[in-house]
Protein backbone atom coordinates (compact mmCIF):
# COMPACT_ATOMS: atom_id res chain seq x y z
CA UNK A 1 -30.43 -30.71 -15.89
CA UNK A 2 -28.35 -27.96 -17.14
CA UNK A 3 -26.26 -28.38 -20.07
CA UNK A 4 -23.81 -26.01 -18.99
CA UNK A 5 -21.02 -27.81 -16.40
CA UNK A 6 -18.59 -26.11 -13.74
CA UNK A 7 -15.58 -24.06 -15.39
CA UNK A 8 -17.07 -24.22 -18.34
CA UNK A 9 -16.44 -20.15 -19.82
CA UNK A 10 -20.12 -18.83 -21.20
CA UNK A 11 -21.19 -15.73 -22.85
CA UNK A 12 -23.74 -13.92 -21.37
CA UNK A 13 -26.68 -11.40 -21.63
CA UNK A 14 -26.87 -9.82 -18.63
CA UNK A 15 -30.60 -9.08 -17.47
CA UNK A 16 -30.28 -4.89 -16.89
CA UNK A 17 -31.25 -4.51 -20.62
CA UNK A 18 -29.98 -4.96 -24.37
CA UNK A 19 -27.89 -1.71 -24.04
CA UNK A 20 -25.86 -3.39 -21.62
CA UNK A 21 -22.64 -5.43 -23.28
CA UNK A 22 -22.34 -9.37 -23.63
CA UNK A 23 -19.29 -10.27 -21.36
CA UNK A 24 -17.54 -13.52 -20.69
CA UNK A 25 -17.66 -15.67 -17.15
CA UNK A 26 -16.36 -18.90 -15.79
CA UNK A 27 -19.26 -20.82 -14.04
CA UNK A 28 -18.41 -22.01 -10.66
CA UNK A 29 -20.94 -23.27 -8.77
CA UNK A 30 -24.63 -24.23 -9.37
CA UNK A 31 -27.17 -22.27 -7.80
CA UNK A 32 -31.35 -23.48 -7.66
CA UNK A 33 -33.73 -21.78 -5.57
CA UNK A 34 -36.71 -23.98 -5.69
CA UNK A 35 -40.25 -22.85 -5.63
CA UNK A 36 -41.83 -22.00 -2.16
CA UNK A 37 -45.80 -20.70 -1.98
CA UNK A 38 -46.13 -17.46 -4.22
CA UNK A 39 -42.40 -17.26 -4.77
CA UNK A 40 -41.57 -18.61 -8.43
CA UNK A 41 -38.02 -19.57 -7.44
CA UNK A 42 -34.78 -19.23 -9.88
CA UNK A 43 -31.99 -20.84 -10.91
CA UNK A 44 -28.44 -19.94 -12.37
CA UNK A 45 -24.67 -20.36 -11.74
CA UNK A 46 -22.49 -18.11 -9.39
CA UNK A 47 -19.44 -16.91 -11.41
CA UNK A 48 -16.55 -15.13 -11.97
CA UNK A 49 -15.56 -12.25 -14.87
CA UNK A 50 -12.83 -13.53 -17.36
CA UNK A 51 -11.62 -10.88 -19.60
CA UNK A 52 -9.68 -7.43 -18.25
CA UNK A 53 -10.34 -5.30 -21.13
CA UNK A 54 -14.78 -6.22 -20.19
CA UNK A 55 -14.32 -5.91 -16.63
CA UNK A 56 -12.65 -2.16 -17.64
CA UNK A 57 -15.63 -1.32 -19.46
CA UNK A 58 -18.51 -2.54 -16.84
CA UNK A 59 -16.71 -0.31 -14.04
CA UNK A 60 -15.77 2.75 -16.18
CA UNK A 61 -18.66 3.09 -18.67
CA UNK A 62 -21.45 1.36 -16.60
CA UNK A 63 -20.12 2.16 -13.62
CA UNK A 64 -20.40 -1.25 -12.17
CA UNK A 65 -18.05 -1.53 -9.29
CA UNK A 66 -15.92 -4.44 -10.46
CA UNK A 67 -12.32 -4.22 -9.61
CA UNK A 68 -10.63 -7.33 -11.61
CA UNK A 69 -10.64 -10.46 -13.43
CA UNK A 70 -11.72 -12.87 -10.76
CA UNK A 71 -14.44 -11.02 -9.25
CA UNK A 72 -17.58 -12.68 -8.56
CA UNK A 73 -21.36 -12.35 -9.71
CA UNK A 74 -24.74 -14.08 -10.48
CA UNK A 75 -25.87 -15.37 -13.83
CA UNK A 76 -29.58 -16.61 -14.31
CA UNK A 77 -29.37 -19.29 -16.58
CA UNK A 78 -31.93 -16.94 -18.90
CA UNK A 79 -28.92 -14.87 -19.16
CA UNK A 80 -26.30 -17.60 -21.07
CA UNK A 81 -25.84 -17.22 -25.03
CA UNK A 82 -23.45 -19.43 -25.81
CA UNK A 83 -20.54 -21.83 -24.31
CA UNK A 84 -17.12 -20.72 -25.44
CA UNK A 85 -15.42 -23.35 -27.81
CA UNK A 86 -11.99 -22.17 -27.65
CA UNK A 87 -11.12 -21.54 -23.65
CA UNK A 88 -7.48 -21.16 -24.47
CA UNK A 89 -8.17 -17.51 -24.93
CA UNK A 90 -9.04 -17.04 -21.30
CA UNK A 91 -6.33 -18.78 -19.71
């Protein structure tokens, strides 16, 4: 069971490296790909990217081709810091 819940707005780590800056997302929807023969499976959240000023920086200094708050993406659950406390920020 995952302690995280839909809509809740996480921090994350995403998986391309350290370098790589911690943004915000909204969870949406739960996502579990169970084990099948060799394949180990994963599990993780689909969600969306909350803040303009990190979605600016993924696209211009990563080049990562998000457009705007909104836009969709996977998170691993290995990926999730934190939950935010204070979501009033991100409304």
């Amino acid at each position: 069971m995952s302690k995280y819940k839909k809509n809740d707005i996480v921090l994350i780590q995403p998986s391309a490296g350290p370098a790589m800056p911690r943004i915000h997302v909204r969870l949406i929807e739960r996502v579990i790909v169970p084990k099948k023969g060799t394949w180990t499976g994963y599990s993780g959240w689909d969600a969306e990217l909350v803040c303009k000023h990190e979605v600016d920086l993924l696209r211009k200094e990563w080049s990562i081709p998000f457009e705007k708050v909104g836009d969709r993406t996977f998170v691993y659950d290995s990926e999730i810091i934190q939950r935010v406390k204070n979501k009033k920020n991100f409304r």
